[in-house]
Protein backbone atom coordinates (compact mmCIF):
# COMPACT_ATOMS: atom_id res chain seq x y z
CA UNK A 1 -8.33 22.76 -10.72
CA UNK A 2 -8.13 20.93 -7.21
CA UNK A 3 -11.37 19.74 -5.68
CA UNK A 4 -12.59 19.09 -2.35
CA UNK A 5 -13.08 15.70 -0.80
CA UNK A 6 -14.07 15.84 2.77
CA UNK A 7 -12.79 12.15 3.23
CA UNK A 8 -9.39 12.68 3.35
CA UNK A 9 -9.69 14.77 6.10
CA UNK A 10 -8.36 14.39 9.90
CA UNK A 11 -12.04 13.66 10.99
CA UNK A 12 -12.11 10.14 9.03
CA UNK A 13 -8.56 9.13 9.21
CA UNK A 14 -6.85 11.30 12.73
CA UNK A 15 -4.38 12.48 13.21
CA UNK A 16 -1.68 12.68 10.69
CA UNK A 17 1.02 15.93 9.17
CA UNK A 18 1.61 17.07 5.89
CA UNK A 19 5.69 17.06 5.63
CA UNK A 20 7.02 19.13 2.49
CA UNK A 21 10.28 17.19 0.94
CA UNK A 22 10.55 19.48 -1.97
CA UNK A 23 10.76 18.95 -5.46
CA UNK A 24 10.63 15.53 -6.76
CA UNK A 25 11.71 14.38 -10.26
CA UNK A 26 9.36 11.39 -11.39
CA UNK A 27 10.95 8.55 -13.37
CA UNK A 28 8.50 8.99 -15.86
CA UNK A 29 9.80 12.65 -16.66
CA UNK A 30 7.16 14.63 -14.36
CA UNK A 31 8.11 16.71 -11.56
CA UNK A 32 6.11 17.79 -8.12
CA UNK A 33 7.67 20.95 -7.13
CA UNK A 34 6.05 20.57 -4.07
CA UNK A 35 5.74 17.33 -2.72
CA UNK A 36 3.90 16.84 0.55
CA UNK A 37 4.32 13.57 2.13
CA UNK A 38 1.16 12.48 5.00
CA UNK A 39 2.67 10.52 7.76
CA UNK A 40 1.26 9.14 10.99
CA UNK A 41 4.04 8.33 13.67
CA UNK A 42 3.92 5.99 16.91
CA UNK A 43 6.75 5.82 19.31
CA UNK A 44 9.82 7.69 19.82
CA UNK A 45 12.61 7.77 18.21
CA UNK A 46 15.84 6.46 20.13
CA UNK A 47 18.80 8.46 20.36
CA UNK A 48 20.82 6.09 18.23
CA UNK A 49 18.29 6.61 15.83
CA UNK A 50 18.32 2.65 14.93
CA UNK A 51 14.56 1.88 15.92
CA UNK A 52 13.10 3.10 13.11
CA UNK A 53 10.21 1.00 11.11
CA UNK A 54 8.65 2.46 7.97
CA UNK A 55 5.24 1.48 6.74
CA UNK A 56 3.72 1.95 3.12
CA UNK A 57 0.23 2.18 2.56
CA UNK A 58 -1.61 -0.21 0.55
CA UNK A 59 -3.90 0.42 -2.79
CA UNK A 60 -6.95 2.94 -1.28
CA UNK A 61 -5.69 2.54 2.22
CA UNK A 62 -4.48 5.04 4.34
CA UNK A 63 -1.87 5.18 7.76
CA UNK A 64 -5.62 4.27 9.31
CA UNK A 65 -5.98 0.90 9.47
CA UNK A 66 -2.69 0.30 11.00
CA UNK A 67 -2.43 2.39 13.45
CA UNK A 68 -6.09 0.63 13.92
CA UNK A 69 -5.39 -2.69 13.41
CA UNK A 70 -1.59 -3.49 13.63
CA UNK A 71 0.51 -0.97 15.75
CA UNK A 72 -0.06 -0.95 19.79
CA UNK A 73 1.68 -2.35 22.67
CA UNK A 74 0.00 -5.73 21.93
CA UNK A 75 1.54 -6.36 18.83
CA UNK A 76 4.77 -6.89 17.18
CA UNK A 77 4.57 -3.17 15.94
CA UNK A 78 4.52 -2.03 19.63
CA UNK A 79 5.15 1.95 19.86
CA UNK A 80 6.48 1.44 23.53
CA UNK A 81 9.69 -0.24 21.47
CA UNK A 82 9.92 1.07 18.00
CA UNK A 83 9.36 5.02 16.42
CA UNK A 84 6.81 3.68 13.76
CA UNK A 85 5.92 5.90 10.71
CA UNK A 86 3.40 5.17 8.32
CA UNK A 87 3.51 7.13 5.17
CA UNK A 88 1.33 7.27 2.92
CA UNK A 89 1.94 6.71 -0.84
CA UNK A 90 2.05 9.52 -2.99
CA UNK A 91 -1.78 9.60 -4.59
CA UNK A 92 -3.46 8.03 -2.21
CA UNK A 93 -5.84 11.55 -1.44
CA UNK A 94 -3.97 12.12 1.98
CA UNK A 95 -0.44 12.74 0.39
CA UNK A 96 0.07 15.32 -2.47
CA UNK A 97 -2.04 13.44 -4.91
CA UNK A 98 -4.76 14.73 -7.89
CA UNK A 99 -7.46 15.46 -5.89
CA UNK A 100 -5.47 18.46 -4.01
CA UNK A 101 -1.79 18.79 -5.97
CA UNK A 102 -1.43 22.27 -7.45
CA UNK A 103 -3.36 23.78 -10.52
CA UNK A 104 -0.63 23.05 -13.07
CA UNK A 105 -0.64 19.33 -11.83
CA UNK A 106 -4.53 19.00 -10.60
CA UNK A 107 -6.79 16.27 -11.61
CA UNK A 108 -6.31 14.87 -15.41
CA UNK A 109 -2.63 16.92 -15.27
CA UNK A 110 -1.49 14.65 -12.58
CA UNK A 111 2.10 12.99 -13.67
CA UNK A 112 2.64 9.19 -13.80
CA UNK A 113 4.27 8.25 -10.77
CA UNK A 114 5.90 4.95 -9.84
CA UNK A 115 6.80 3.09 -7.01
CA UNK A 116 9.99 3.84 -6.93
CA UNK A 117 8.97 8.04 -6.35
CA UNK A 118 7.53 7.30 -3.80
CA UNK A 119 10.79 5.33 -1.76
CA UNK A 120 12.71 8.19 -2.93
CA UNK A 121 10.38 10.84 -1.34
CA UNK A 122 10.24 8.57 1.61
CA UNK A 123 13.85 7.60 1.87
CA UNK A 124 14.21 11.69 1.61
CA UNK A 125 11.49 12.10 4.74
CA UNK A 126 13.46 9.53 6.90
CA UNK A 127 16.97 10.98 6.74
CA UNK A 128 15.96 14.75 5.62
CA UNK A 129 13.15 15.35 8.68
CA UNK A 130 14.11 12.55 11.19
CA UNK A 131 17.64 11.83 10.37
CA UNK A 132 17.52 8.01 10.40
CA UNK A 133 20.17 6.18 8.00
CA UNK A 134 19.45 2.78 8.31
CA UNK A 135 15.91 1.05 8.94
CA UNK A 136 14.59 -1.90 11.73
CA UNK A 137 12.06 -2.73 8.83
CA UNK A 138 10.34 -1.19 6.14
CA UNK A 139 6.55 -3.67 6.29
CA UNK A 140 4.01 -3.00 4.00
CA UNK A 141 0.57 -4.70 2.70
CA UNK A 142 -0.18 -5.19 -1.38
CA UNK A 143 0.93 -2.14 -3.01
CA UNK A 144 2.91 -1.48 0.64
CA UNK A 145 4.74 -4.75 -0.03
CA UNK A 146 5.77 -3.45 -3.47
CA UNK A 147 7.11 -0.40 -1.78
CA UNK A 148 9.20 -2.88 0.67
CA UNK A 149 10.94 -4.63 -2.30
CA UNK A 150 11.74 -1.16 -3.66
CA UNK A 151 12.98 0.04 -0.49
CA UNK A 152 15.11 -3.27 0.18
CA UNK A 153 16.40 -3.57 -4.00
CA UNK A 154 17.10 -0.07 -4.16
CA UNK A 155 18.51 1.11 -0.60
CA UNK A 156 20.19 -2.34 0.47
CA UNK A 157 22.31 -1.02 2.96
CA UNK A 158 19.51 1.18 5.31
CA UNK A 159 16.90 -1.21 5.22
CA UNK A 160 17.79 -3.81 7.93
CA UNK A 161 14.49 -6.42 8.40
CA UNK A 162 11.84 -6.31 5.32
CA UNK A 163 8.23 -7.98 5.36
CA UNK A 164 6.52 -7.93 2.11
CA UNK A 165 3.04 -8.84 2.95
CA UNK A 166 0.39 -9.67 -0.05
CA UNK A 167 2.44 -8.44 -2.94
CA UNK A 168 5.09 -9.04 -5.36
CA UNK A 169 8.88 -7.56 -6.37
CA UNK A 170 7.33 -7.70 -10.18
CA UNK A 171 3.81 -7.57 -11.17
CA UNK A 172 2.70 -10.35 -12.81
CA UNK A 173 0.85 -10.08 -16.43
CA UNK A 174 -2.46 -11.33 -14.73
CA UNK A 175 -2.43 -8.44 -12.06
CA UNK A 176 -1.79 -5.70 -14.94
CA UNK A 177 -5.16 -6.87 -16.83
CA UNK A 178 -6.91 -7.00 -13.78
CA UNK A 179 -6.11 -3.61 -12.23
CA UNK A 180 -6.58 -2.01 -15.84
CA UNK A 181 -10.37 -3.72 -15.80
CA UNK A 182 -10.42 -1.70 -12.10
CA UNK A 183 -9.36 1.35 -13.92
CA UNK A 184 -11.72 0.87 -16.63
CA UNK A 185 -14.69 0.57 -14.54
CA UNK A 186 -13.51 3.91 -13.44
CA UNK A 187 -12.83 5.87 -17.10
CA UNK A 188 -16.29 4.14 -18.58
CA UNK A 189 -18.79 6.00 -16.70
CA UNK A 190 -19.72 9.37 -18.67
CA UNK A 191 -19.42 11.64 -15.61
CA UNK A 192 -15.36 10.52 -15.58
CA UNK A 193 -15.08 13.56 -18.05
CA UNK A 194 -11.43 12.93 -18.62
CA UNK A 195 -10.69 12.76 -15.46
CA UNK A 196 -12.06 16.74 -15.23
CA UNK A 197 -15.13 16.23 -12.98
CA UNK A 198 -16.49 18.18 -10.44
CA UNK A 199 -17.21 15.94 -7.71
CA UNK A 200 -16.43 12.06 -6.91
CA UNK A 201 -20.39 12.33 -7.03
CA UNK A 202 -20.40 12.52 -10.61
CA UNK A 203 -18.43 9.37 -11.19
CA UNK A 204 -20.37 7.36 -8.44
CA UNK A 205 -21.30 4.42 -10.74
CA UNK A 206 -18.06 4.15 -11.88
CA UNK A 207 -16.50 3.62 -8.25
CA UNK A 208 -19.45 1.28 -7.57
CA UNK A 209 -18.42 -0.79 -10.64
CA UNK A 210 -15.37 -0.49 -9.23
CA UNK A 211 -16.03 -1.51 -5.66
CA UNK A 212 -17.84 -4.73 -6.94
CA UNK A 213 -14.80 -5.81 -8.89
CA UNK A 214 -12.90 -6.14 -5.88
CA UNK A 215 -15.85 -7.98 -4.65
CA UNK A 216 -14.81 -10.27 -7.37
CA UNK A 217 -11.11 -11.11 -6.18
CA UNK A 218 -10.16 -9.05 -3.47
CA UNK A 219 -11.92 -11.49 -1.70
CA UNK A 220 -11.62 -15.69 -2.24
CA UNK A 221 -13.78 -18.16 -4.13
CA UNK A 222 -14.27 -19.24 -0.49
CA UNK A 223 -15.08 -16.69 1.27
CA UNK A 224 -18.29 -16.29 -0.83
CA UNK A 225 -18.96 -20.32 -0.77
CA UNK A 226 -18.38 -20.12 3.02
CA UNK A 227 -20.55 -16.85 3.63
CA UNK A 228 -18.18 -15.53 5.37
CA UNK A 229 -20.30 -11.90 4.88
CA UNK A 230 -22.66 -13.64 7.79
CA UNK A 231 -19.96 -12.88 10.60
CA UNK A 232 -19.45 -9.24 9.31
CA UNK A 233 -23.33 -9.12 10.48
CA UNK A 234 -24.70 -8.75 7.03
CA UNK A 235 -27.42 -10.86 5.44
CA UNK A 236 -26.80 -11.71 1.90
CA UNK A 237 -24.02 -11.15 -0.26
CA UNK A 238 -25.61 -8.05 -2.04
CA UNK A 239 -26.24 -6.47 1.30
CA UNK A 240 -22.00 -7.32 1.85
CA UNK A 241 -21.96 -5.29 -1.17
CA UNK A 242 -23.73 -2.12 -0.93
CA UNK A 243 -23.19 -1.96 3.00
CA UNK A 244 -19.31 -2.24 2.92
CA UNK A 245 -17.31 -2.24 -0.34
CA UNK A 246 -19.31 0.57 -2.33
CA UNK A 247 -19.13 2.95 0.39
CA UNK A 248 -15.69 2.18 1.05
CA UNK A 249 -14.50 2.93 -2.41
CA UNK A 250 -17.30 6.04 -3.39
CA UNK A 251 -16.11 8.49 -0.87
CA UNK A 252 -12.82 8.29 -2.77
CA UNK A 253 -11.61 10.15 -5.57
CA UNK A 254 -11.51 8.52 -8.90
CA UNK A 255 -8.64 10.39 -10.04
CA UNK A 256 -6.54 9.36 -6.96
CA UNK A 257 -7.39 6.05 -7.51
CA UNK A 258 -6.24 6.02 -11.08
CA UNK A 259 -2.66 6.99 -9.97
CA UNK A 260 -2.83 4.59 -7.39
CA UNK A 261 -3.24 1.78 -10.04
CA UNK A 262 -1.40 2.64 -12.89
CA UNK A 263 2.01 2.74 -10.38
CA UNK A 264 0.73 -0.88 -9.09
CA UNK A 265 0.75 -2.23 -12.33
CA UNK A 266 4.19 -1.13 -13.32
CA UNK A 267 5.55 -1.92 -9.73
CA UNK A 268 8.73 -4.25 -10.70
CA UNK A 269 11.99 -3.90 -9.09
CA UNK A 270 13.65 -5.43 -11.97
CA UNK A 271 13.75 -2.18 -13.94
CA UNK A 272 17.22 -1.72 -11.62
CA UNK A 273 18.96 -4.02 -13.14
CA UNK A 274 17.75 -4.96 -16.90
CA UNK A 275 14.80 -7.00 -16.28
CA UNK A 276 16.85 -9.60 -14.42
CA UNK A 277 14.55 -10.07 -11.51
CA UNK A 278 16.84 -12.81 -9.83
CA UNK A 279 19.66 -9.83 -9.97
CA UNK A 280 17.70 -7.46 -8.21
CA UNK A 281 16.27 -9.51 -5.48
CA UNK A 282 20.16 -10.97 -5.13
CA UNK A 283 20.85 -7.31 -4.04
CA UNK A 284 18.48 -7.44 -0.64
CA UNK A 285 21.12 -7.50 2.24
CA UNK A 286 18.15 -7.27 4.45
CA UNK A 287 16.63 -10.14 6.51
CA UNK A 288 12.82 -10.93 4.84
CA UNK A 289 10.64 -12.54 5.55
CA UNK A 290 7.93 -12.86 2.41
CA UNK A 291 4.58 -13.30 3.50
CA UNK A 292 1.94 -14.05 1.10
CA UNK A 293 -2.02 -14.78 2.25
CA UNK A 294 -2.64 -18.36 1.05
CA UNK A 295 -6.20 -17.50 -0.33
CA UNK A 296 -4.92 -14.33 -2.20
CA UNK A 297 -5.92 -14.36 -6.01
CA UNK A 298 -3.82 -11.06 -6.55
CA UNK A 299 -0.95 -12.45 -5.27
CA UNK A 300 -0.71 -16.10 -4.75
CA UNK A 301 1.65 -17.84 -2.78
CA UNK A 302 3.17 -19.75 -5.89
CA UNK A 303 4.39 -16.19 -7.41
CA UNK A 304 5.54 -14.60 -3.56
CA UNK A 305 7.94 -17.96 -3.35
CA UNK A 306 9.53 -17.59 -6.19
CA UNK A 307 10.44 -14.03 -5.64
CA UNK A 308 11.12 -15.48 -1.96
CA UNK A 309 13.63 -18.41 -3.19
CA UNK A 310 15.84 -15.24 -5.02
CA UNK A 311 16.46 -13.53 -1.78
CA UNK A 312 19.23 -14.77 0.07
CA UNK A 313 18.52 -15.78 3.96
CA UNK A 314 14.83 -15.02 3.63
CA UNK A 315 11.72 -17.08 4.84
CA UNK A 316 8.59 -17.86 3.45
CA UNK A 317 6.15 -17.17 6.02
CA UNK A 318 2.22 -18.32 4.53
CA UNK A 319 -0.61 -16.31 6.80
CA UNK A 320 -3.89 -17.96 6.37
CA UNK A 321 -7.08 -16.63 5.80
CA UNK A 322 -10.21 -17.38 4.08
CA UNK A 323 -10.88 -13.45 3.14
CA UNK A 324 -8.02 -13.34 0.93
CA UNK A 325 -6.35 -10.36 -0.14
CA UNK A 326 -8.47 -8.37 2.23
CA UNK A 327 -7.53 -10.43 4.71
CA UNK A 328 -5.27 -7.30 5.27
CA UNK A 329 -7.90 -4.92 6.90
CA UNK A 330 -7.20 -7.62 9.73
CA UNK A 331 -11.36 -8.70 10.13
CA UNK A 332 -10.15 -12.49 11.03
CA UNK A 333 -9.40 -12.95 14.81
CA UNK A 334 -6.40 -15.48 13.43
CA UNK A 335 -5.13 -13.16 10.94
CA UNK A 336 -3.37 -10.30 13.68
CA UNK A 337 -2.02 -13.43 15.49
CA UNK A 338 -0.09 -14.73 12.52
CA UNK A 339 1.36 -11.32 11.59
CA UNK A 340 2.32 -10.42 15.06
CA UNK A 341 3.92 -13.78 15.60
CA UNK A 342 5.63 -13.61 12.17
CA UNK A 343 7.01 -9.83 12.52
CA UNK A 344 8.02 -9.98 16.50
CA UNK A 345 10.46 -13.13 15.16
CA UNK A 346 11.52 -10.87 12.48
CA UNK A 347 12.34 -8.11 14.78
CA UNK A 348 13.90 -10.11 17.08
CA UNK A 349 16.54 -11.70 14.23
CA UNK A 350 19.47 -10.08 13.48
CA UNK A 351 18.92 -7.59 10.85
């Protein structure tokens, strides 16, 4: 049976609508007969229907912290310019996901979705309810740059620009342990109940655990050498902790969470074509840019440039920033620079 989480409501994250695309057969066999996508839009829509960006959300994030941190007429993603929509990712607690899906597919009856279901369903929103055929960009953060590469492999010919940002075409064995030892932290605590429990209360160590793992390497060895905590107006590194990552991660639901990860491990565009990952990348027609954070221990810059050196006419485009991975919730004052200079040259290349 669904439960109620009073975070993923309108009064933390605005304004957003639930869109209905109908049924949607999983590649793992399961089927949502009902599958409501949450969007956010910015902008208008053109009458050629040709300024069209799409953007994924990230592991645990929401259509919030861009429209926060990177969409406005003072960026690259400038709504005065470009009809933005943000979607977010099937699972994520906004979008139909275990927390709220329908009895027969509540809580520990959730399917296994991947990333691919997801740019169906979305690729379905775009030309169903808006009746765009062809994309400016598809951008997307960690698990939203996994949902670029599947939009670019798999859709070549409507996705014009793409900018994978933090994250990979094909998970790497390293990033699979890691976000199973997230998962873990998450399935060990007693009140988990098989994914059955009452309340995201219940499981509140568990999504501590869990909140201090990312401590561990969503943010760089340097960040903690530097203190970097001190500028976020904290004063130590526990009080970094319980002040900002545990709360973050307990008002969520575990069970959303869990589908979150378990399609970010298995996120690998290769699956197209055979496990030939220089095949599927050789299929992007769109122009990319790759941009990987150069202090990122999920994704490091080694593994985004050698996915980048597959994909023909693309540019490797390092953002630095001492946070990171969660450089991506944009705290830096030089990180919103660097993307906004890097995606308004995108946007202005020939796509």
């Amino acid at each position: 049976m669904s439960i109620e989480n009073a975070y993923y409501t309108h009064e933390f994250h605005g304004d957003f609508e639930l869109v209905g695309i109908g049924r949607l057969e999983l590649e793992e066999g399961g089927v949502i007969d009902d599958c409501q996508l949450a969007i956010a839009t910015f902008g208008t829509l053109n009458d050629a229907k040709d300024n069209a960006i799409v953007v994924p959300t990230w592991y645990s994030g929401t259509h919030q912290i861009w429209r926060d941190a990177y969409i406005g007429s003072d960026h690259a993603l400038n709504p005065d310019e470009w009809f933005i929509v943000s979607i977010n990712q099937i699972g994520n607690g906004l979008s139909t996901s275990p927390h709220n899906a329908p009895d027969a597919i509540s809580m520990s009856k959730f399917p296994d979705v991947r990333i691919g279901d997801d740019v169906v369903a979305q690729e379905r929103l775009m030309r169903e309810h808006f009746g765009v055929e062809r994309l400016a960009l598809v951008v997307g953060g960690s698990m939203g740059a996994q949902q670029t590469y599947e939009w670019a492999v798999r859709f070549p010919d409507q996705v014009a620009r793409a900018a994978p940002i933090a994250g990979t075409a094909h998970n790497t064995p390293h990033d699979f342990l890691f976000t199973r030892t997230l998962m873990e932290t998450i399935t060990c605590d007693p009140g988990w109940s098989d994914g059955e429990y009452k309340s995201s209360d219940d499981v509140v160590a568990g999504l501590e655990r869990h909140a201090r793992m990312w401590g561990v390497m969503g943010f760089s060895t340097e960040f903690w050498k530097q203190e970097v905590w001190r500028a976020l107006d904290f004063d130590s590194m526990e009080a970094f902790l319980e002040g900002f990552l545990q709360p973050y991660f307990t008002a969520m639901d575990p069970n959303d969470l869990l589908t979150m990860a378990w399609k970010w491990q298995r996120g690998d565009v290769a699956r197209h074509t055979d496990g030939d990952l220089a095949a599927a990348l050789g299929r992007i027609t769109a122009k990319t840019f790759v941009m990987p954070i150069d202090e990122d221990m999920f994704f490091p810059v080694r593994d985004c440039a050698a996915e980048q050196a597959l994909i023909a006419g693309s540019e490797l485009r390092v953002v630095e920033d001492v946070l990171g991975h969660l450089g991506l919730f944009a705290v830096s004052p030089d990180y919103m620079p660097q993307i906004d200079r890097h995606l308004g040259e995108l946007l202005a290349a020939d796509g």
